[in-house]
C-alpha atoms as a PDB file:
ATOM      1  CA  UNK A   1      -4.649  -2.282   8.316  1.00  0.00           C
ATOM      2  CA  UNK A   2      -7.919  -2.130   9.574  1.00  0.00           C
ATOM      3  CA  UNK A   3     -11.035  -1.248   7.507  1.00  0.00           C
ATOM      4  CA  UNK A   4     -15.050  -0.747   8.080  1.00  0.00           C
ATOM      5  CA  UNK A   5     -17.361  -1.988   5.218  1.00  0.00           C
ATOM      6  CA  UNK A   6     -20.718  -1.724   4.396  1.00  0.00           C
ATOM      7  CA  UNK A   7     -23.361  -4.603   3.709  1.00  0.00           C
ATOM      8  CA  UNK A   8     -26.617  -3.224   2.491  1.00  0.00           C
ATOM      9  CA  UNK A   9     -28.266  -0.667   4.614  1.00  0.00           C
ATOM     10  CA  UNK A  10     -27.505  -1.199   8.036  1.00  0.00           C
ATOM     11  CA  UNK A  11     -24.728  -4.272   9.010  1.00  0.00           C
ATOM     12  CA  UNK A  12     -20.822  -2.776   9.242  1.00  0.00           C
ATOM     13  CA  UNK A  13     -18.109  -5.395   9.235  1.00  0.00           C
ATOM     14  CA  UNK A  14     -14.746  -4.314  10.011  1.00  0.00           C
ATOM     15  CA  UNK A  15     -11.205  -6.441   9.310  1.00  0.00           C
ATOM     16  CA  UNK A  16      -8.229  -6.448   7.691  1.00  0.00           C
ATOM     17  CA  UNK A  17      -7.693  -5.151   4.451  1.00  0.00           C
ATOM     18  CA  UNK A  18      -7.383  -7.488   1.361  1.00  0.00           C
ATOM     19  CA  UNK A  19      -7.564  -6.392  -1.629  1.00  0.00           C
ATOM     20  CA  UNK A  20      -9.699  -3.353  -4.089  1.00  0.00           C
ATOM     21  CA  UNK A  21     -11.761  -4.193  -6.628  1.00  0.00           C
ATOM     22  CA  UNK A  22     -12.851  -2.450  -9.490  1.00  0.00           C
ATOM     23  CA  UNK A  23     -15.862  -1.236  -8.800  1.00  0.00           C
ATOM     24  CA  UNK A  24     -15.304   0.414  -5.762  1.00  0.00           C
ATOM     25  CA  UNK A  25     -15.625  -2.069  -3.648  1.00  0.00           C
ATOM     26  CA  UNK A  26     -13.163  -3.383  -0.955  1.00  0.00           C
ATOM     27  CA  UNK A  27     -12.142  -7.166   0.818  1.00  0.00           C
ATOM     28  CA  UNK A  28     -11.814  -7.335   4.206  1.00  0.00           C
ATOM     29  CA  UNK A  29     -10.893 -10.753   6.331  1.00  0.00           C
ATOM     30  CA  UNK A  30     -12.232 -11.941   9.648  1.00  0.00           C
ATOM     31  CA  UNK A  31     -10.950 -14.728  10.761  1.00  0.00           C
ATOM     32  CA  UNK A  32     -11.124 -17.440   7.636  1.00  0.00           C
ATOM     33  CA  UNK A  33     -14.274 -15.207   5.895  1.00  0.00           C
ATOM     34  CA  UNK A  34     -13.526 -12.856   3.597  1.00  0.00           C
ATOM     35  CA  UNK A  35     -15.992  -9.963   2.751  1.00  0.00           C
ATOM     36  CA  UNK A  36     -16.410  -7.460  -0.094  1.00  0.00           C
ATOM     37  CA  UNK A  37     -18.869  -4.154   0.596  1.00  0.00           C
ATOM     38  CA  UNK A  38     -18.562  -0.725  -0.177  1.00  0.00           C
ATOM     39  CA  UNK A  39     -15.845   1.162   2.348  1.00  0.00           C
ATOM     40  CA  UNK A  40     -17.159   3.252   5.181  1.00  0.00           C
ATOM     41  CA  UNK A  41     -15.989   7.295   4.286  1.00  0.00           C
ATOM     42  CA  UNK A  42     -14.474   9.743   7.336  1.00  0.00           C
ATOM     43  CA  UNK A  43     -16.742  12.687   7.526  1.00  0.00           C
END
């Protein structure tokens, strides 16, 4: 499943879901890099 991401203020990443963490916080994958942000919300 595909999922957006925040890192900091202003960059988006978006790739595959992971895994959750505890704080909130979700993994995504893009190609061999794995990233953790906080997810992007539908409004």
């Amino acid at each position: 499943m595909l999922r957006t991401i925040t890192l900091g203020s202003c960059v988006s990443v978006q790739g595959t879901f992971v895994r959750s963490m505890p704080d909130g916080r979700i993994a995504v994958q893009v190609d061999n890099t794995v990233y953790s942000g906080v997810p992007v919300t539908k409004n």
